[in-house]
N, C-alpha and C. Protein backbone atom coordinates (compact mmCIF):
# COMPACT_ATOMS: atom_id res chain seq x y z
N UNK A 1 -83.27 82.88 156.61
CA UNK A 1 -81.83 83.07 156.62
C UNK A 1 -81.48 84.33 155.83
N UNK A 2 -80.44 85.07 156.07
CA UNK A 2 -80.21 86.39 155.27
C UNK A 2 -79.80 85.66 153.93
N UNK A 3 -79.88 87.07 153.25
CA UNK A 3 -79.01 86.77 152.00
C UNK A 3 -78.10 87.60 151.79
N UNK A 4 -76.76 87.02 150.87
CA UNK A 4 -75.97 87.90 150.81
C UNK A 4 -76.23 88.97 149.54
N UNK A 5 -75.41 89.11 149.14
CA UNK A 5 -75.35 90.51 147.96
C UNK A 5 -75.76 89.48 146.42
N UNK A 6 -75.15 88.16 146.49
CA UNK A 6 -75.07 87.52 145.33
C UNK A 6 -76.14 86.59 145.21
N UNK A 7 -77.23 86.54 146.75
CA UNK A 7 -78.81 85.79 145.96
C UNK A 7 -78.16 84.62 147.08
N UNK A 8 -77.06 84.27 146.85
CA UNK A 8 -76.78 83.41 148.38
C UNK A 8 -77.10 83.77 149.48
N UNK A 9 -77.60 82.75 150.53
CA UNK A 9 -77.43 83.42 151.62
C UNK A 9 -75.61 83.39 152.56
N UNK A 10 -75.88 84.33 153.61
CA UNK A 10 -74.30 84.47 154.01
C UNK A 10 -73.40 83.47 153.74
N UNK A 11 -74.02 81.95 154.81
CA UNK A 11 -73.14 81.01 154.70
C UNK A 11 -72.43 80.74 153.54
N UNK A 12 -73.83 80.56 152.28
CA UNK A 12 -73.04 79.73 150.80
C UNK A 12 -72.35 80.78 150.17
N UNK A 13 -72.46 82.38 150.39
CA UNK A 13 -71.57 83.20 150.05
C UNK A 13 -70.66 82.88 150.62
N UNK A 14 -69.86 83.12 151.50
CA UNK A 14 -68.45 83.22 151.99
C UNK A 14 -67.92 81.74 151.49
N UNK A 15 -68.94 80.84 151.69
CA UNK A 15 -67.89 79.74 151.11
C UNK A 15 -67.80 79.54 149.68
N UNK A 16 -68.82 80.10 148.84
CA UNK A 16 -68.51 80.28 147.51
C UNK A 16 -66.76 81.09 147.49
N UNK A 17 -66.91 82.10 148.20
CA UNK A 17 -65.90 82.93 148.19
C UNK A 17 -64.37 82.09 148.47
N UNK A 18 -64.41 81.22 149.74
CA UNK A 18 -63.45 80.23 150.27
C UNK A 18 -63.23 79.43 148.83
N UNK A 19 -64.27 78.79 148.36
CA UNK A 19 -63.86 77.99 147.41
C UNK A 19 -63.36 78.16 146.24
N UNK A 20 -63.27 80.19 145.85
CA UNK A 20 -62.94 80.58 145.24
C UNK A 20 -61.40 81.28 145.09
N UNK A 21 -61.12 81.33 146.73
CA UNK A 21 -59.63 81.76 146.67
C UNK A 21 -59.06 80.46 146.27
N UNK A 22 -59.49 79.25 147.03
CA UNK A 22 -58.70 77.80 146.84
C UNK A 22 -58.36 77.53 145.80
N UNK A 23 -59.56 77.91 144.54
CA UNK A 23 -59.00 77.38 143.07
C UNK A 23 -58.00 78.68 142.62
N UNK A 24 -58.35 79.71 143.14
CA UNK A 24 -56.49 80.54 142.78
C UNK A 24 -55.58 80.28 143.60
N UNK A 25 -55.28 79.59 144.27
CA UNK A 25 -54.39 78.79 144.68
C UNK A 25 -53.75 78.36 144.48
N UNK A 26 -54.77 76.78 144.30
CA UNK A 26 -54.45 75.70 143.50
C UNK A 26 -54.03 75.50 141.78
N UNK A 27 -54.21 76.74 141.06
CA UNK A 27 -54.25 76.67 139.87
C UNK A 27 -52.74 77.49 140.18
N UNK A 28 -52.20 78.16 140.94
CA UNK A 28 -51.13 79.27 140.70
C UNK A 28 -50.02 77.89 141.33
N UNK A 29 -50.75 76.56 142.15
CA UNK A 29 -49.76 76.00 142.79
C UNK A 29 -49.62 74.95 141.98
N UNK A 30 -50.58 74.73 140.93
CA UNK A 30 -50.00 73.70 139.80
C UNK A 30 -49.36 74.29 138.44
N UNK A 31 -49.67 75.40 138.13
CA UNK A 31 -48.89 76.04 137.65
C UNK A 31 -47.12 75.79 137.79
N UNK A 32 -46.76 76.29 139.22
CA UNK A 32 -45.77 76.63 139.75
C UNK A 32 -44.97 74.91 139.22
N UNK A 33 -45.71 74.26 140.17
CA UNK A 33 -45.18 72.70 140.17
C UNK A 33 -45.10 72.20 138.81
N UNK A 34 -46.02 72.52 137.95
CA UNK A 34 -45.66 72.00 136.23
C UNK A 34 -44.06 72.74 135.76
N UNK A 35 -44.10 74.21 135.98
CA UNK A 35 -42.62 74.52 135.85
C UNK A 35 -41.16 74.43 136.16
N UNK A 36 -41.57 73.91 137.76
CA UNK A 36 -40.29 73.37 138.67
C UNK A 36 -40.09 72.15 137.69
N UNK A 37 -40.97 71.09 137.48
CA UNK A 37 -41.13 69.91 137.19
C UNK A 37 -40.53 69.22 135.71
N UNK A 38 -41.13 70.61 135.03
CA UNK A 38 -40.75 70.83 133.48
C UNK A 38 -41.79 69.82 132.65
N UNK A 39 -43.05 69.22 133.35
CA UNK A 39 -43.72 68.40 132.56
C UNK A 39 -45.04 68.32 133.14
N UNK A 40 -46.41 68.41 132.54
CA UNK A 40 -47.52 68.40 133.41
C UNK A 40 -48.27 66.62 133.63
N UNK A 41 -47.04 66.06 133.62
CA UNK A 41 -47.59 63.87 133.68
C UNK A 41 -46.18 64.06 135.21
N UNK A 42 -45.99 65.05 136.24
CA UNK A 42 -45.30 65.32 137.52
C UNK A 42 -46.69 64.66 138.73
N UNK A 43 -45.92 63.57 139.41
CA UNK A 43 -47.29 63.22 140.32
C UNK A 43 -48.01 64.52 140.80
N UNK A 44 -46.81 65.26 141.38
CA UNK A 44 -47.08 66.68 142.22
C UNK A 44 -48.05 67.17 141.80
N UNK A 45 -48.01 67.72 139.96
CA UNK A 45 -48.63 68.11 139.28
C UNK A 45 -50.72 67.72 139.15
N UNK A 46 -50.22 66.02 139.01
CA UNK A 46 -51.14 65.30 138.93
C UNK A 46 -52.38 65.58 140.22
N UNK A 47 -51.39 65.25 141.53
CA UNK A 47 -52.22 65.27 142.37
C UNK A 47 -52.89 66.48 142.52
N UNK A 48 -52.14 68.66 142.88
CA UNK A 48 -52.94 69.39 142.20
C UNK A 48 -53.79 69.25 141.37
N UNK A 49 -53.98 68.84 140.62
CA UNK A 49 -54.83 68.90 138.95
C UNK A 49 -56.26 68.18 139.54
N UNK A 50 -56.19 66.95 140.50
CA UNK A 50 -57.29 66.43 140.75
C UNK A 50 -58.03 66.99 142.30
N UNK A 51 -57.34 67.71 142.68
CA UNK A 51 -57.83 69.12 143.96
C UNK A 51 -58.86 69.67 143.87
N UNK A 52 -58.23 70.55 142.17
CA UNK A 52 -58.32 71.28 141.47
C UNK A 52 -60.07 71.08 140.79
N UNK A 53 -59.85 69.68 140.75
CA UNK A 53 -61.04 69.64 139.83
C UNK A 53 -62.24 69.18 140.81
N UNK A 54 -61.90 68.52 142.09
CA UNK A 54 -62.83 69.26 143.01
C UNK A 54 -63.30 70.53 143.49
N UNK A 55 -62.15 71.24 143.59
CA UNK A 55 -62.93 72.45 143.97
C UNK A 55 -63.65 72.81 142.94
N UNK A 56 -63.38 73.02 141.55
CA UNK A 56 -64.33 73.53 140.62
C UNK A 56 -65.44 72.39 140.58
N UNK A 57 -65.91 71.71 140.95
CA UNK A 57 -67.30 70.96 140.81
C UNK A 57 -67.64 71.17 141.50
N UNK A 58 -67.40 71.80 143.22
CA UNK A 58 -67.79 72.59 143.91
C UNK A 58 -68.77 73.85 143.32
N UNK A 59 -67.72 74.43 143.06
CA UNK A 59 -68.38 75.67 142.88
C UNK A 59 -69.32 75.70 141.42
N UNK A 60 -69.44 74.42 140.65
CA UNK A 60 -70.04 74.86 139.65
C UNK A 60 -71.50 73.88 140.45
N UNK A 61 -71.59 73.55 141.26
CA UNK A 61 -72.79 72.45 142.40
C UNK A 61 -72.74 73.86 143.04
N UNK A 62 -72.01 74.81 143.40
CA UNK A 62 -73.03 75.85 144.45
C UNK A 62 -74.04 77.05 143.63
N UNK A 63 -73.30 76.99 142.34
CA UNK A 63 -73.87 78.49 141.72
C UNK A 63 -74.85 77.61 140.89
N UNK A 64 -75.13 76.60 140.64
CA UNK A 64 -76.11 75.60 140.05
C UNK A 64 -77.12 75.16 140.78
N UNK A 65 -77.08 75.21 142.29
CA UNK A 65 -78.05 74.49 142.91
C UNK A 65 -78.65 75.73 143.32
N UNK A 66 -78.46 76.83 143.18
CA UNK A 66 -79.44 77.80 144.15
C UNK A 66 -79.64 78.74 143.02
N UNK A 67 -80.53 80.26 143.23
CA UNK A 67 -80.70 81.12 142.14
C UNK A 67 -79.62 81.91 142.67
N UNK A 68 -78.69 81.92 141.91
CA UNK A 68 -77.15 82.46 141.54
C UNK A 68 -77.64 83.90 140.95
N UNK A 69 -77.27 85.03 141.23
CA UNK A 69 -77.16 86.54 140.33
C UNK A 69 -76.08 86.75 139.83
N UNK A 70 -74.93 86.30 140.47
CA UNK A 70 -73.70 86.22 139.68
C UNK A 70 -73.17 88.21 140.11
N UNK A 71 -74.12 88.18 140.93
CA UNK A 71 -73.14 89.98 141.23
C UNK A 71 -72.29 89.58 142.45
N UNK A 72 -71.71 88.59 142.83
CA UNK A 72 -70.49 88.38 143.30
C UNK A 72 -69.22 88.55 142.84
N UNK A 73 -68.19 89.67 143.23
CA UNK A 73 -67.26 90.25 142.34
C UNK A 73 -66.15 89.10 141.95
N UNK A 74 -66.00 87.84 142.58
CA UNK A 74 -65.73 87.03 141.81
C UNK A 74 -66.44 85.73 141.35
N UNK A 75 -67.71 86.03 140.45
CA UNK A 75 -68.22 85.42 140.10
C UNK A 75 -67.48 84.35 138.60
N UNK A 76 -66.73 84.82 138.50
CA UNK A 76 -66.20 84.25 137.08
C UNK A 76 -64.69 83.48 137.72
N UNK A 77 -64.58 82.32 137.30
CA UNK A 77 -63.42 81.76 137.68
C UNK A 77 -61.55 82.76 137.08
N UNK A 78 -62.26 83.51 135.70
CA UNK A 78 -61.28 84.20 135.21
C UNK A 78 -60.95 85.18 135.78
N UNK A 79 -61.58 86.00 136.61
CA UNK A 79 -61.34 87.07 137.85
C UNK A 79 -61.23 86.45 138.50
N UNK A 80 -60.86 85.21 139.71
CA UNK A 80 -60.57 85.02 141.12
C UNK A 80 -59.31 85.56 140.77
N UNK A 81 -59.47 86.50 141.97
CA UNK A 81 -58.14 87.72 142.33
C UNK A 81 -57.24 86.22 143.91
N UNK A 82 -56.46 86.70 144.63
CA UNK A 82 -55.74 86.45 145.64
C UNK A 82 -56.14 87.42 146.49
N UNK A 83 -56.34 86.92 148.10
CA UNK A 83 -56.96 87.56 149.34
C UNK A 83 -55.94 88.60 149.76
N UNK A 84 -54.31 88.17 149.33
CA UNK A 84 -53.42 88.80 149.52
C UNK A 84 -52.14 89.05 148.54
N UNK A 85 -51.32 89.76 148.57
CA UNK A 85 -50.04 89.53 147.46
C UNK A 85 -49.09 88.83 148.28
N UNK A 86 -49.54 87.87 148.58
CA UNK A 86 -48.20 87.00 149.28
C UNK A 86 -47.90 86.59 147.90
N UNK A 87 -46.58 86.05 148.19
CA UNK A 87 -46.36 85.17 146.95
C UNK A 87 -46.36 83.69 147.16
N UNK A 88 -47.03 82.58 146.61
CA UNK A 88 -46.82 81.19 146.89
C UNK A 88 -46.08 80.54 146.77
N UNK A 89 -45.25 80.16 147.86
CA UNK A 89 -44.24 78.82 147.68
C UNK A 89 -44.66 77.82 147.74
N UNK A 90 -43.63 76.98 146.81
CA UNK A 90 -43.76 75.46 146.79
C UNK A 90 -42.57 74.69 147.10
N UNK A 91 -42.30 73.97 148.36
CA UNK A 91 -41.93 73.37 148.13
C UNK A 91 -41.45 71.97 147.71
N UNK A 92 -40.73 71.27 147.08
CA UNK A 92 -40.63 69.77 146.77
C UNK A 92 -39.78 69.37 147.34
């Protein structure tokens, strides 16, 4: 199977990558919802928060189970950038 740039091959790259826009997402969409809400115990909130913590056991099960190089430019959860500058709505 090829590999990509980051020691993954293609497939588990791009979805490392997928699973990596999701948690900037999800973190910008619980964010959002804790502030509409004014409290982070908001089901809304709640239910984000436990998404959330799938996708990151995801990705800490993909860069754990294989030999990871970590030269994937968003290798660090603190850099996941957005695919685009949309801005995210929420609505309730």
């Amino acid at each position: 199977m090829l590999k990509g740039e980051c020691g993954l091959d293609l497939w588990e790259e791009n979805y490392l990558k997928t699973v990596n826009r999701d948690i900037y997402v999800l973190r910008s969409l619980m964010y959002k919802a804790s502030d509409q809400a004014g409290s982070l115990d908001n089901q809304l909130v709640i239910e984000i928060s436990q998404f959330l913590d799938t996708k990151l056991n995801e990705h800490r099960k993909l860069t754990k189970s294989h030999s990871y190089t970590g030269k994937l430019k968003t290798n660090k959860l603190s850099e996941i950038k957005p695919l685009c500058k949309r801005k995210i709505a929420l609505s309730c």
